[in-house]
N, C-alpha and C. Protein backbone atom coordinates (compact mmCIF):
# COMPACT_ATOMS: atom_id res chain seq x y z
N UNK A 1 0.84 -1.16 0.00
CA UNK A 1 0.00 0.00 0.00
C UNK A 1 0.89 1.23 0.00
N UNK A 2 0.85 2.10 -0.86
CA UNK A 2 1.43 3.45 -0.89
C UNK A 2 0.73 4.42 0.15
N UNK A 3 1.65 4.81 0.96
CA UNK A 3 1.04 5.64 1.71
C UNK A 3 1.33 7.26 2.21
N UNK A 4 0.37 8.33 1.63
CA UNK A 4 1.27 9.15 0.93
C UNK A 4 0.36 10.25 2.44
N UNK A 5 1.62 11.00 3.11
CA UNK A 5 1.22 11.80 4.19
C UNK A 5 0.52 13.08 4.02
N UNK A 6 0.13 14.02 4.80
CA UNK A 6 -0.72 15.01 4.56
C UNK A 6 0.62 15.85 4.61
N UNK A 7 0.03 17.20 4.45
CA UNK A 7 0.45 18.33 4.04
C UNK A 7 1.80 19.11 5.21
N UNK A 8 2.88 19.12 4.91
CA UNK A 8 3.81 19.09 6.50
C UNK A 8 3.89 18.55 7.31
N UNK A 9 4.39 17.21 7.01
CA UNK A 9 4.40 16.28 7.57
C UNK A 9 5.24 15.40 6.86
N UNK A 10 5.58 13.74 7.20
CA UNK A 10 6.42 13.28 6.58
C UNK A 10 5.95 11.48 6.61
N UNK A 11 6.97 11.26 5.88
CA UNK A 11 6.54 9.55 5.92
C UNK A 11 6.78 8.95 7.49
N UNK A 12 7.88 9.51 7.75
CA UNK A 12 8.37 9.06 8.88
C UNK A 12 7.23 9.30 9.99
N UNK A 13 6.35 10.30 10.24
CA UNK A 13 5.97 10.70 11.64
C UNK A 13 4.37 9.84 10.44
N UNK A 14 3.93 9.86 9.29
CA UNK A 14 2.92 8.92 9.43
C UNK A 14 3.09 7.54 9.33
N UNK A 15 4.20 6.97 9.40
CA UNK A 15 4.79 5.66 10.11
C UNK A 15 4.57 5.08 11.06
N UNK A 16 4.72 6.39 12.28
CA UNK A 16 4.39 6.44 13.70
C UNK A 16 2.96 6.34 13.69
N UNK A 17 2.53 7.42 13.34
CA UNK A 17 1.15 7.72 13.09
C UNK A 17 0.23 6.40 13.48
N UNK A 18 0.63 5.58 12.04
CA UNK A 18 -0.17 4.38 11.68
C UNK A 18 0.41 3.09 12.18
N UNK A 19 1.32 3.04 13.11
CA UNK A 19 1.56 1.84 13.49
C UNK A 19 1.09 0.65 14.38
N UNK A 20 0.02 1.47 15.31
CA UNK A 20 -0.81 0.37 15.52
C UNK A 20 -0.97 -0.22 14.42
N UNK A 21 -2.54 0.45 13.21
CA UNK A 21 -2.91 0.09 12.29
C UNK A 21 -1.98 -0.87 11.70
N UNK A 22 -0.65 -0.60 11.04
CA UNK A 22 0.05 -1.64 10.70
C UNK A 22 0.12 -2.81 11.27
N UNK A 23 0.45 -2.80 12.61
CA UNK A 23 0.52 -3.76 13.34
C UNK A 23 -0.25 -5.03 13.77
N UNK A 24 -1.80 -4.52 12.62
CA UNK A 24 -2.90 -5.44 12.91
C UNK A 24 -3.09 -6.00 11.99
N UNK A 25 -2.87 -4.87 10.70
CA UNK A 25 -3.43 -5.26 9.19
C UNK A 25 -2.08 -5.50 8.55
N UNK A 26 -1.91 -6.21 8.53
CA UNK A 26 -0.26 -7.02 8.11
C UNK A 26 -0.60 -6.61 6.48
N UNK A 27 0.51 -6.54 5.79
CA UNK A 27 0.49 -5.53 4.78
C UNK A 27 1.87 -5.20 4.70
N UNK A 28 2.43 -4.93 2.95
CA UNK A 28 3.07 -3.85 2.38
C UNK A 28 3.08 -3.14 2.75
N UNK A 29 3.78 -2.05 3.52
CA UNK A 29 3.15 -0.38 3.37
C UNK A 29 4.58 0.20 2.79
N UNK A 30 4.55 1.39 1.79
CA UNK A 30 5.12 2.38 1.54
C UNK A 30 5.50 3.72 1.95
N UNK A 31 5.98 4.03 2.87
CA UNK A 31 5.53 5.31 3.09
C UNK A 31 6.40 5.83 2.81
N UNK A 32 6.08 7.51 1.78
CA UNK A 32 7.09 8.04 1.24
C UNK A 32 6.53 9.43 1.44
N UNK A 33 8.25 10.27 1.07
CA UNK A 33 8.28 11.83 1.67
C UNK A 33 7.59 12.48 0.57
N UNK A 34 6.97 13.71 0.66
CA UNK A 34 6.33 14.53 -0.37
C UNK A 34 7.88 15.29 -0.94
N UNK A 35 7.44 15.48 -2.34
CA UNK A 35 9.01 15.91 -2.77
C UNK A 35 9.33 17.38 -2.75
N UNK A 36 8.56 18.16 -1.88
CA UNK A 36 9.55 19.25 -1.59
C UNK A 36 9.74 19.76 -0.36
N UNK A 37 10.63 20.06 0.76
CA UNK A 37 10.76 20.57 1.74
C UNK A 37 9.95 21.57 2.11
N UNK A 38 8.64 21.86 3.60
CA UNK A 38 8.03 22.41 3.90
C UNK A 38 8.68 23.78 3.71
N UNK A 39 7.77 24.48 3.10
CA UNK A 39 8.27 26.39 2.97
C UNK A 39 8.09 27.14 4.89
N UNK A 40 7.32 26.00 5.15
CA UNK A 40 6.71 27.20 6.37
C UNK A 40 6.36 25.94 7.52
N UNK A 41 6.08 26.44 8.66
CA UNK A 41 5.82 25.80 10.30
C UNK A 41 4.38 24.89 9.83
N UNK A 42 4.82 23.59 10.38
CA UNK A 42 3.92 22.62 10.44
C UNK A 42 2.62 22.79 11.25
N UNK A 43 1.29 22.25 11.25
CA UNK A 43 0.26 22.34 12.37
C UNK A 43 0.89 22.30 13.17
N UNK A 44 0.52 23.22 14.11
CA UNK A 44 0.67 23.11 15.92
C UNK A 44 0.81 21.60 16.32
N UNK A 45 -0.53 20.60 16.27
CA UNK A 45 -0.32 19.22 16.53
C UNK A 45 0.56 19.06 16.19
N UNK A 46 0.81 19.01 14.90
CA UNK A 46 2.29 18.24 14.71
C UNK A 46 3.70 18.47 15.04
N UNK A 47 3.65 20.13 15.26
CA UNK A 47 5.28 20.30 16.06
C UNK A 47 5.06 19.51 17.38
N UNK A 48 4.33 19.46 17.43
CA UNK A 48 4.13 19.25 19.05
C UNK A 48 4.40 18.16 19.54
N UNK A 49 3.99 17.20 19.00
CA UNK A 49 4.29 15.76 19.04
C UNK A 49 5.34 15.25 18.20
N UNK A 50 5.58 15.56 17.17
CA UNK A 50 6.91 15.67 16.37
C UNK A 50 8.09 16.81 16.31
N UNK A 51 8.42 17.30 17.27
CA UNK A 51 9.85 18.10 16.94
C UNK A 51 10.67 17.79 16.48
N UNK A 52 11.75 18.91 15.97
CA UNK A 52 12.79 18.67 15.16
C UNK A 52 12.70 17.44 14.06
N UNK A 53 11.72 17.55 13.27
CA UNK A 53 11.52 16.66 12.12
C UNK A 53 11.59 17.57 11.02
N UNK A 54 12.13 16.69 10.13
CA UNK A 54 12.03 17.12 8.83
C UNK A 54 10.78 17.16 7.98
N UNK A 55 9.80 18.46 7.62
CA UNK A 55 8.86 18.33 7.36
C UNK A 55 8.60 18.74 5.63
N UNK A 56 7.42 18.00 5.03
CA UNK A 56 7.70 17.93 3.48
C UNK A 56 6.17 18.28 3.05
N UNK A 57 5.93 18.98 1.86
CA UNK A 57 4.62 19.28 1.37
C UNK A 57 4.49 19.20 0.06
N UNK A 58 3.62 18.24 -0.67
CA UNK A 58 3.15 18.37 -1.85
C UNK A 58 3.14 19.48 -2.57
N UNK A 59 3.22 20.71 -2.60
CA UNK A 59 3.27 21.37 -3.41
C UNK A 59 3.21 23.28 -2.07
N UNK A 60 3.89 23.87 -2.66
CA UNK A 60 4.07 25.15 -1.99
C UNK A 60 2.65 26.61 -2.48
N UNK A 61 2.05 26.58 -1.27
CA UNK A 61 0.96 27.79 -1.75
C UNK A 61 1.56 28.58 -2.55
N UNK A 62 2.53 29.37 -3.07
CA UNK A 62 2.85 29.98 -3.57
C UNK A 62 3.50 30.02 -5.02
N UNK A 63 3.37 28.86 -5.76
CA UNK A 63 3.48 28.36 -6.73
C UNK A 63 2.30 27.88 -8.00
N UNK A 64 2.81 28.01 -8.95
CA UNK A 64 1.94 27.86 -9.98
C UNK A 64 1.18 26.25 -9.83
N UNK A 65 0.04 25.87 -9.38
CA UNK A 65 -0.51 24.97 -9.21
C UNK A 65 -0.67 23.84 -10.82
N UNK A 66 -0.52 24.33 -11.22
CA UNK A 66 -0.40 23.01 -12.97
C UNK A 66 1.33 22.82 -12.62
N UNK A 67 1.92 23.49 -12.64
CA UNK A 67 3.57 23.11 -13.09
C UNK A 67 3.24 22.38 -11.72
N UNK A 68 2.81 22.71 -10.71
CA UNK A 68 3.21 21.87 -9.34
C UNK A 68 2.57 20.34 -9.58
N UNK A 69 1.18 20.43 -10.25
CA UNK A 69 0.40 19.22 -10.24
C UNK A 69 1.49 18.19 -10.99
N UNK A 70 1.33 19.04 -11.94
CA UNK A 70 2.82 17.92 -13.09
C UNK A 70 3.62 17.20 -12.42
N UNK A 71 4.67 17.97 -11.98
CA UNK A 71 5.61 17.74 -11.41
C UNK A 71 5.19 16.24 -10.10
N UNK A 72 4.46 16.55 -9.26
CA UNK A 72 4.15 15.70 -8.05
C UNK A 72 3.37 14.45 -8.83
N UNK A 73 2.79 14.56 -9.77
CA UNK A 73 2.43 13.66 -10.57
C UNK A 73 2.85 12.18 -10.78
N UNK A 74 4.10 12.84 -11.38
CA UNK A 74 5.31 12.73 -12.11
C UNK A 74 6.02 11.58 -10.73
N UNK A 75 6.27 12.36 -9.80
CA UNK A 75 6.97 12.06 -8.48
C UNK A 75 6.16 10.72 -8.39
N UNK A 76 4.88 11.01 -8.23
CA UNK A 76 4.25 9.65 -7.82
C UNK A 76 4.23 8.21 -9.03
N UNK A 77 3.91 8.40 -9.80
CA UNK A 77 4.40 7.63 -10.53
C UNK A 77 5.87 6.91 -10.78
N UNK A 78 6.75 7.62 -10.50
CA UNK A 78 8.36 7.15 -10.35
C UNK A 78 8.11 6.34 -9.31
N UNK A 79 7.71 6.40 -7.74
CA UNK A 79 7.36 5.87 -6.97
C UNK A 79 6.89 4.47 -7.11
N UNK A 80 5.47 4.55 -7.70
CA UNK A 80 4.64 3.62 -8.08
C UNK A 80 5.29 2.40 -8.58
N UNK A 81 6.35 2.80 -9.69
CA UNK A 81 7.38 2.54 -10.17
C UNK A 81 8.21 1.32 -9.58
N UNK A 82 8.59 2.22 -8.87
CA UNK A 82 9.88 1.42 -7.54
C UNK A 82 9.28 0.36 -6.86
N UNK A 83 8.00 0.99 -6.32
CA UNK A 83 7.17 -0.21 -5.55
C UNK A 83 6.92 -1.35 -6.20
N UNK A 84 6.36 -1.23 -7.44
CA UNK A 84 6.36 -2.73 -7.96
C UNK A 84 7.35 -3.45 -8.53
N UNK A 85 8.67 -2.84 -8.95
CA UNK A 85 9.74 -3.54 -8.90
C UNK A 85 10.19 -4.02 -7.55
N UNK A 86 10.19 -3.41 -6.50
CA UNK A 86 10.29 -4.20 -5.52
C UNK A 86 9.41 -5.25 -4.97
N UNK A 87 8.28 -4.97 -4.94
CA UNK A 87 7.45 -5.97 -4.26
C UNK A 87 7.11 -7.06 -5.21
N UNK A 88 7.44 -6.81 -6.73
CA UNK A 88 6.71 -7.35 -7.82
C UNK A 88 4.87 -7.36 -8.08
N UNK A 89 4.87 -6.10 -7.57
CA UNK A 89 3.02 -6.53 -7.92
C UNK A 89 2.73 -5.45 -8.48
């Protein structure tokens, strides 16, 4: 299962996140970083419980939203990619 995190935030802290869940529903999981480094301060929740993390966002408010869609697109598919060469499925 590809499992792709919300907005400032990272694979790593929805790793944590979901690890009960993992822990029940035995499973593949993927979890991967959004490909560009957060421009700006994460939710409150999440500094909070996650400090000093490296935080990542799909695409930056301040950017042209088509070149961004492309691009992250793009990202996910390379991904998609990898995963089934690895897992073979």
């Amino acid at each position: 299962m590809l499992c792709l995190h919300g907005w400032r935030t990272s694979a790593k802290i929805m790793q944590m996140q979901m690890a009960a869940f993992c822990f029940h529903v035995k499973m593949d999981y993927h979890f991967v970083d959004a490909p560009f480094s957060a421009q700006g301060a994460p939710d409150p929740g999440i500094a909070l419980f996650y400090p000093d993390q490296q935080y990542y966002e799909w695409y930056h408010k301040d950017d042209s939203a088509e070149e961004k869609k492309a691009q992250v697109v793009d990202y996910i598919f390379r991904i998609l990619d990898e995963v089934t060469l690895v897992s073979g499925h």
